[in-house]
PDB file of N, CA and C in Angstrom:
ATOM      1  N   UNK A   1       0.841  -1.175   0.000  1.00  0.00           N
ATOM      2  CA  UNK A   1       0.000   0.000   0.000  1.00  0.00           C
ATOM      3  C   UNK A   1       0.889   1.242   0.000  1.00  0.00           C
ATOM      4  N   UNK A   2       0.957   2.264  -1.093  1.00  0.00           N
ATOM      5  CA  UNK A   2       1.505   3.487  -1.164  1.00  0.00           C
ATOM      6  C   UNK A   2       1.014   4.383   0.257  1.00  0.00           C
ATOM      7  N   UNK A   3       1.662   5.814   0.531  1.00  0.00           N
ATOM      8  CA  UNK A   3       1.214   6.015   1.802  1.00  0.00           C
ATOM      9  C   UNK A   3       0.268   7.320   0.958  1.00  0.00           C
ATOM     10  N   UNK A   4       0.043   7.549   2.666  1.00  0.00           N
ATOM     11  CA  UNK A   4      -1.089   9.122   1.618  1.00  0.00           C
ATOM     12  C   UNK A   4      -0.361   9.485   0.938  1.00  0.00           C
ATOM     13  N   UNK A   5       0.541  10.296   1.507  1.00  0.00           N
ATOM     14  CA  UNK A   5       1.338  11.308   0.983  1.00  0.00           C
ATOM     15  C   UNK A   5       1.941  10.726  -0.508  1.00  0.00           C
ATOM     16  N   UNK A   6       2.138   9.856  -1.168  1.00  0.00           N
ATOM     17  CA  UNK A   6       2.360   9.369  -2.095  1.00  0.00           C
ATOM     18  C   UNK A   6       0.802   9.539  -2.654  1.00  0.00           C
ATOM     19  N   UNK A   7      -0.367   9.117  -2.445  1.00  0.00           N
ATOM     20  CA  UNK A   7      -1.337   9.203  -2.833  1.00  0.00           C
ATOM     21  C   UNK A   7      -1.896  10.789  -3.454  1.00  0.00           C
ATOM     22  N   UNK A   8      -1.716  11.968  -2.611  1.00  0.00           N
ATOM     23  CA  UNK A   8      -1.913  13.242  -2.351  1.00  0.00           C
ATOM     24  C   UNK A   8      -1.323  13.570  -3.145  1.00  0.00           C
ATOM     25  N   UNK A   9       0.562  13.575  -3.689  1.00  0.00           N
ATOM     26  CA  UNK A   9       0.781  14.223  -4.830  1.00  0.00           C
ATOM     27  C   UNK A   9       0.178  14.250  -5.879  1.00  0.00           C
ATOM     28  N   UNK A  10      -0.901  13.555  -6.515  1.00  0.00           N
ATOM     29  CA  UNK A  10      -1.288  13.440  -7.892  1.00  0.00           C
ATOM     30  C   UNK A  10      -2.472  14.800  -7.714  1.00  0.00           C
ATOM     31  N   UNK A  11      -2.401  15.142  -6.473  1.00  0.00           N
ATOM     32  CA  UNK A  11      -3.442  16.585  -6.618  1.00  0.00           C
ATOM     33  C   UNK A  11      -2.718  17.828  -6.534  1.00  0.00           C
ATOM     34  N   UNK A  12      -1.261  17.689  -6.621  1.00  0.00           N
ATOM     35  CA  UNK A  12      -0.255  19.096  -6.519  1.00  0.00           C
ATOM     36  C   UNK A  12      -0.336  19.756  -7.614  1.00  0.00           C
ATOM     37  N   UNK A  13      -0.231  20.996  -7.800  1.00  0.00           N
ATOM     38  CA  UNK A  13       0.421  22.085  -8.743  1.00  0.00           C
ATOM     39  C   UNK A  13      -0.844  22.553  -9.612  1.00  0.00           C
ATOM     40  N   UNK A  14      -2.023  22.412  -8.820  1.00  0.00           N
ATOM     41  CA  UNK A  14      -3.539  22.674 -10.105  1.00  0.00           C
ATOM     42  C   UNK A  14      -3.101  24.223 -10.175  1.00  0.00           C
ATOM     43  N   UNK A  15      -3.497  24.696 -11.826  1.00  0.00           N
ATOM     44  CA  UNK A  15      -3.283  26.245 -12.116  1.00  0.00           C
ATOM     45  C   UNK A  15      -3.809  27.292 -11.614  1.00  0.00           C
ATOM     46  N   UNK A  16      -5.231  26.711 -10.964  1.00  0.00           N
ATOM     47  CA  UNK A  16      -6.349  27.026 -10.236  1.00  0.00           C
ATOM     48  C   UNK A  16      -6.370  26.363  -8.965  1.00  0.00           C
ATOM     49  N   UNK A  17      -5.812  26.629  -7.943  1.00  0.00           N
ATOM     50  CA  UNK A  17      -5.441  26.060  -6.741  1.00  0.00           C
ATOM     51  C   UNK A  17      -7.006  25.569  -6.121  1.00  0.00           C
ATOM     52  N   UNK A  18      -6.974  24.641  -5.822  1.00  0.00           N
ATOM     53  CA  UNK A  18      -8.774  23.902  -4.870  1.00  0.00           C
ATOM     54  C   UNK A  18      -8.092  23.573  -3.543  1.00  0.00           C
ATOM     55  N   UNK A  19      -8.725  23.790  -2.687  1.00  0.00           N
ATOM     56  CA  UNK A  19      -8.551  23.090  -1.191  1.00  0.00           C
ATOM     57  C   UNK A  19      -7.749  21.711  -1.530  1.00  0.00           C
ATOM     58  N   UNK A  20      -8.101  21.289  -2.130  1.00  0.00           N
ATOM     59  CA  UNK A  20      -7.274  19.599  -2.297  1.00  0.00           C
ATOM     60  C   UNK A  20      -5.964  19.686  -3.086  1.00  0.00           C
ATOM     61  N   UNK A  21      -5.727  20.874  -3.401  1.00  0.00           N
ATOM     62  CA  UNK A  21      -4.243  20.997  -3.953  1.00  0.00           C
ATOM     63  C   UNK A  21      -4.006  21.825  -3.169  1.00  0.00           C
ATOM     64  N   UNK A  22      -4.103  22.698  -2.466  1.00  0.00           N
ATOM     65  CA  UNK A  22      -3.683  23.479  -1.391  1.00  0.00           C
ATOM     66  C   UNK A  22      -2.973  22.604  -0.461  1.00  0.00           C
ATOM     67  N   UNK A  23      -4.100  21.878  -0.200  1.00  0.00           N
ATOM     68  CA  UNK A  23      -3.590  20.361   0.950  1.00  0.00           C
ATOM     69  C   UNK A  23      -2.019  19.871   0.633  1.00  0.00           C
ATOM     70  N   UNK A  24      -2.513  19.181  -0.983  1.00  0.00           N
ATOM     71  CA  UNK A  24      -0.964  18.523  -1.473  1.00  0.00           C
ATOM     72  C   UNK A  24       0.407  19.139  -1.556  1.00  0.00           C
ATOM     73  N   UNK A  25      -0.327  20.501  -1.618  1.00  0.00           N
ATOM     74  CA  UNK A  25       1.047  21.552  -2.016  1.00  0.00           C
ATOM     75  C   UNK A  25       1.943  21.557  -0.775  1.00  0.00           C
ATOM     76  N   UNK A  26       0.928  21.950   0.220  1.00  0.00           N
ATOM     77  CA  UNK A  26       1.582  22.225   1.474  1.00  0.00           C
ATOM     78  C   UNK A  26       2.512  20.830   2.243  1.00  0.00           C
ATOM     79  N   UNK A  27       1.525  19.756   1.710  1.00  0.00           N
ATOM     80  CA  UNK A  27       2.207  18.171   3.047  1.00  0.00           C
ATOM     81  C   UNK A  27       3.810  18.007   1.876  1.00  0.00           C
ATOM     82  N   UNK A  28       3.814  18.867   0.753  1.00  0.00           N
ATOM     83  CA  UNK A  28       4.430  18.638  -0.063  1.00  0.00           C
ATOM     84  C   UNK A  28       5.903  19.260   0.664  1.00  0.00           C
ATOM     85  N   UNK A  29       5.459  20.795   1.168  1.00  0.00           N
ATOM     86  CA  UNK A  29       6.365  21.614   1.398  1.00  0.00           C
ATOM     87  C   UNK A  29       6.668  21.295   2.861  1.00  0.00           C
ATOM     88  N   UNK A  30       6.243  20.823   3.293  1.00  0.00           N
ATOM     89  CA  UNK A  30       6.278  20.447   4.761  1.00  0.00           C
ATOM     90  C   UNK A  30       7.301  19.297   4.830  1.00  0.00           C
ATOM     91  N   UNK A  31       8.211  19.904   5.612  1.00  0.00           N
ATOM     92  CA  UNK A  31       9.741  18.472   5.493  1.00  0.00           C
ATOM     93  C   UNK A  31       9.032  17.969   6.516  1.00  0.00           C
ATOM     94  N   UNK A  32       8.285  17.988   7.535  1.00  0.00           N
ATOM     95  CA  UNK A  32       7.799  16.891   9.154  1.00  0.00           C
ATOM     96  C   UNK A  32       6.945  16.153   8.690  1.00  0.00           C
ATOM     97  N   UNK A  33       5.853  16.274   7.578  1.00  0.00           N
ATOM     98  CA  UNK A  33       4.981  15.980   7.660  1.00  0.00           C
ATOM     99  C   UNK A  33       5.217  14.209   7.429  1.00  0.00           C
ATOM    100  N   UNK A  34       4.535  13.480   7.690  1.00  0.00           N
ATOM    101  CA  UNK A  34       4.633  11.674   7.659  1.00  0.00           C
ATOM    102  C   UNK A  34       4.727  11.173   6.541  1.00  0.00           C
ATOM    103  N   UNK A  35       5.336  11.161   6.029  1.00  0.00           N
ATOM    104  CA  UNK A  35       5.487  11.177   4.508  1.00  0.00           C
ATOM    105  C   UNK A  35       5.020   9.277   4.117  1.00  0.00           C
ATOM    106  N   UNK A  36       5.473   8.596   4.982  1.00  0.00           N
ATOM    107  CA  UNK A  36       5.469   7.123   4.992  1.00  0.00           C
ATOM    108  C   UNK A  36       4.257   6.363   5.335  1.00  0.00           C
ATOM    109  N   UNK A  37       3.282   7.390   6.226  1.00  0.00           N
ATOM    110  CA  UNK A  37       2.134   7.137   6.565  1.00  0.00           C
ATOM    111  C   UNK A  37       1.261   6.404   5.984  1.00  0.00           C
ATOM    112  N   UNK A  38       0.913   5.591   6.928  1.00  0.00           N
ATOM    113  CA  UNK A  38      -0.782   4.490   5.635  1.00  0.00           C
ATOM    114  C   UNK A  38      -2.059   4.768   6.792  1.00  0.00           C
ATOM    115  N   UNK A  39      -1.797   5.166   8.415  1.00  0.00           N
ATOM    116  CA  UNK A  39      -2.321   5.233   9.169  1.00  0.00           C
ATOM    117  C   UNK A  39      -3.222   6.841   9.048  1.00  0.00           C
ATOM    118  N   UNK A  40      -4.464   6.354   9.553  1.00  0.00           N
ATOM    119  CA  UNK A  40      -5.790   6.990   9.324  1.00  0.00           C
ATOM    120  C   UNK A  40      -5.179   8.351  10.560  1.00  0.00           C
ATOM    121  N   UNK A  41      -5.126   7.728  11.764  1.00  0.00           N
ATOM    122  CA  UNK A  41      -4.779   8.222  12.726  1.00  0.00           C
ATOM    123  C   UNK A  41      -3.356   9.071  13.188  1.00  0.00           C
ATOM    124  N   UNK A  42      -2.085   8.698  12.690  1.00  0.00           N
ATOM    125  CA  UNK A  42      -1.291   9.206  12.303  1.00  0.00           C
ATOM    126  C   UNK A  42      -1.520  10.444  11.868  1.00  0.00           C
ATOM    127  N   UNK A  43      -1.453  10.794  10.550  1.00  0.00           N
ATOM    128  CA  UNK A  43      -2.124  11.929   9.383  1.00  0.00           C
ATOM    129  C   UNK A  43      -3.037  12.602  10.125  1.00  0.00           C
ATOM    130  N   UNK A  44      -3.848  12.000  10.591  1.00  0.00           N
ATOM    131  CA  UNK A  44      -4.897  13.194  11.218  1.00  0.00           C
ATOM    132  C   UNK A  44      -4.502  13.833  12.469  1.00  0.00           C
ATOM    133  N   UNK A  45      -3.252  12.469  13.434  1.00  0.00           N
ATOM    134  CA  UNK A  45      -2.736  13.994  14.231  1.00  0.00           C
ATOM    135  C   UNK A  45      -2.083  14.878  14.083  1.00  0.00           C
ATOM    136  N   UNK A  46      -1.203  14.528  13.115  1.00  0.00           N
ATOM    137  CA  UNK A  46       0.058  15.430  12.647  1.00  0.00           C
ATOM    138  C   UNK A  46      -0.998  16.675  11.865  1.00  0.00           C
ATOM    139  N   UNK A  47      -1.896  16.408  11.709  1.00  0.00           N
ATOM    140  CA  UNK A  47      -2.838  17.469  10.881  1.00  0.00           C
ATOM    141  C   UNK A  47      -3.501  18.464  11.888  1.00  0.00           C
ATOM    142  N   UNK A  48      -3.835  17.956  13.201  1.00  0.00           N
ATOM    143  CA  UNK A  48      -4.750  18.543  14.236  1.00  0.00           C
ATOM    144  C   UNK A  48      -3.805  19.351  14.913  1.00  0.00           C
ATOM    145  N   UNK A  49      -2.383  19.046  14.593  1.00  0.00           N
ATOM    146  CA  UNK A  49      -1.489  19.934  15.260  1.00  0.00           C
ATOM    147  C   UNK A  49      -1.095  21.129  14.586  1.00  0.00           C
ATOM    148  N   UNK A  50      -1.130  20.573  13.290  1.00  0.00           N
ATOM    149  CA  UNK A  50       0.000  21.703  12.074  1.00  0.00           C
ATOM    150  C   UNK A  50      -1.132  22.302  10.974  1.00  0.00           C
ATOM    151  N   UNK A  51      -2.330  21.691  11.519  1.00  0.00           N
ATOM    152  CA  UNK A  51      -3.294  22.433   9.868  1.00  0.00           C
ATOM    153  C   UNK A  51      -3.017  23.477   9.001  1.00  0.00           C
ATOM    154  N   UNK A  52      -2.837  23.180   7.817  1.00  0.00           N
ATOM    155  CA  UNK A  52      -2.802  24.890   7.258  1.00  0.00           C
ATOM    156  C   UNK A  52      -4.031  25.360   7.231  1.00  0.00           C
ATOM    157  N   UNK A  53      -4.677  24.860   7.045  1.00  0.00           N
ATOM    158  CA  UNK A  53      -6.113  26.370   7.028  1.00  0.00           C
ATOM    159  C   UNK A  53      -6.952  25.607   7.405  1.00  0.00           C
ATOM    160  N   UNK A  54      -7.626  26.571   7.333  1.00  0.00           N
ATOM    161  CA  UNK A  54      -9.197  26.836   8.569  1.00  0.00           C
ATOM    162  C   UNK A  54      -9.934  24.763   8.146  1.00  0.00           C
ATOM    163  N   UNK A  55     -10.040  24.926   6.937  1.00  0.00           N
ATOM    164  CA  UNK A  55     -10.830  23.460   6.803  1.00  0.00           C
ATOM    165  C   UNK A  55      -9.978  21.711   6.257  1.00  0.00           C
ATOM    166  N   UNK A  56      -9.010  22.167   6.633  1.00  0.00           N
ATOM    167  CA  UNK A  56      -7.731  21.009   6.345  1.00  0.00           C
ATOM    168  C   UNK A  56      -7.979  19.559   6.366  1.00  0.00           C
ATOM    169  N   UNK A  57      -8.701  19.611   7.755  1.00  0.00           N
ATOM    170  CA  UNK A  57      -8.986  18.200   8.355  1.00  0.00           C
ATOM    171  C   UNK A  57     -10.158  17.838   7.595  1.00  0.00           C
ATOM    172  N   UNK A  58     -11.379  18.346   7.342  1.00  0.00           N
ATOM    173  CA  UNK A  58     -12.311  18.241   6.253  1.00  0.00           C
ATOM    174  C   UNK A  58     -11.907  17.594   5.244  1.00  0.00           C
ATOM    175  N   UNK A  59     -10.834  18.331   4.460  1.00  0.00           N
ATOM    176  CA  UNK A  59     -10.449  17.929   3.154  1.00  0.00           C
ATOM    177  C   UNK A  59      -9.707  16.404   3.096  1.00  0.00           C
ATOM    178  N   UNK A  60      -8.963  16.362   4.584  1.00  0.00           N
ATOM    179  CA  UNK A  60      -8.234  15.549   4.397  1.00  0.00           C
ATOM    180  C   UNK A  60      -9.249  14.095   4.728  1.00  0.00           C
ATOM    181  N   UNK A  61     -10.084  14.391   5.442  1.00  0.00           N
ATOM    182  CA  UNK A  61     -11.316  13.215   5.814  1.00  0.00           C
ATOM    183  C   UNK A  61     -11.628  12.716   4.491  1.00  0.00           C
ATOM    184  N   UNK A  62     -12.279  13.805   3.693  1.00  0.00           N
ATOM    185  CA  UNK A  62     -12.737  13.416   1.952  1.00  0.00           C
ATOM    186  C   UNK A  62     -11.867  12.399   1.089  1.00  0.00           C
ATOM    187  N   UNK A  63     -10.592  13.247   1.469  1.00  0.00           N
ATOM    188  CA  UNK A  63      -9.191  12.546   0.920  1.00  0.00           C
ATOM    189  C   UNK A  63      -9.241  10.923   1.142  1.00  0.00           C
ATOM    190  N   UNK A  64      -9.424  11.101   2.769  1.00  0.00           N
ATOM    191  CA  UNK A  64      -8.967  10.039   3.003  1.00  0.00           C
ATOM    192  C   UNK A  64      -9.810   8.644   2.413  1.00  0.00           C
ATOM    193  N   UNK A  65     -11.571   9.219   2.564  1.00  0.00           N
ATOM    194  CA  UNK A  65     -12.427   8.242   1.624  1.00  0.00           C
ATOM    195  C   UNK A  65     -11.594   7.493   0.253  1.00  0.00           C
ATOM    196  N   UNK A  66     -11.525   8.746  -0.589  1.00  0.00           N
ATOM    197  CA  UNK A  66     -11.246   8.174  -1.992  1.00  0.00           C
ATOM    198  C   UNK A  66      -9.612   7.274  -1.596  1.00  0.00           C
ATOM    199  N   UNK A  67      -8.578   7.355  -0.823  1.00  0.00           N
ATOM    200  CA  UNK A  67      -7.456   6.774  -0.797  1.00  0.00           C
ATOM    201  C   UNK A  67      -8.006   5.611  -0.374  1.00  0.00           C
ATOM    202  N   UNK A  68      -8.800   5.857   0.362  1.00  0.00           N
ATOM    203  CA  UNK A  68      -9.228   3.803   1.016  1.00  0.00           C
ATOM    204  C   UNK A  68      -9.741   3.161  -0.152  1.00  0.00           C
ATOM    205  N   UNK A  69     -10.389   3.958  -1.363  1.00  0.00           N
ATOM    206  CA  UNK A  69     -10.968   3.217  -2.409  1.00  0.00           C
ATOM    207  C   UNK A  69      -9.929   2.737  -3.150  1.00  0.00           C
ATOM    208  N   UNK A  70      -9.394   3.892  -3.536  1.00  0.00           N
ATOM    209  CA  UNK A  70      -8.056   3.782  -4.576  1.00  0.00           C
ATOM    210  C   UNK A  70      -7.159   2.188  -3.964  1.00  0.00           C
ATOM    211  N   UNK A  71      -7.024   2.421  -2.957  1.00  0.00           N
ATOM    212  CA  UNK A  71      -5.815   1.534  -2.512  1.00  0.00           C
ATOM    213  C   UNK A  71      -6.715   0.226  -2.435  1.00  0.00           C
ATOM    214  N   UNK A  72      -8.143   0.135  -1.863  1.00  0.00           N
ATOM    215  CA  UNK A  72      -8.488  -0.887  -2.105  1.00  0.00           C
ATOM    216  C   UNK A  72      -8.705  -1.754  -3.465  1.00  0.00           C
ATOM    217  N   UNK A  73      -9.075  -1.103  -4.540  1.00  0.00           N
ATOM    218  CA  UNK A  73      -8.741  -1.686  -5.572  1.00  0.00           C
ATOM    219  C   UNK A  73      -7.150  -2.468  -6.362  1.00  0.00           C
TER     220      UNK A  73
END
């Protein structure tokens, strides 16, 4: 299983920035962030500590749906 953060890059660099590339950009620029992570719980603390903006954890909940699909297939 790839980790998020492997998962999350394929939403970096939109020309038109969306909350979900905002997300990628940033765990991108972020040297702490868990880069190795597969854990639900993990990611979401390192997120509850360091959020970049106001609705982070939101996005990253959504995120996290479609990665459980993705990876489950």
């Amino acid at each position: 299983m790839r980790s998020f953060y492997h998962f999350m890059m394929s939403y970096r660099g939109k020309k038109t920035p969306d909350d979900q590339s905002k997300l990628a950009d940033w765990m991108f620029q972020d040297h702490n962030f868990p880069k190795h992570a597969t854990s639900y719980d993990e990611v979401s603390n390192y997120l509850e500590l360091y959020s970049p903006f106001m609705n982070a954890i939101t996005v990253f909940d959504d995120l996290w749906d479609v990665y459980q699909q993705v990876e489950k297939d």
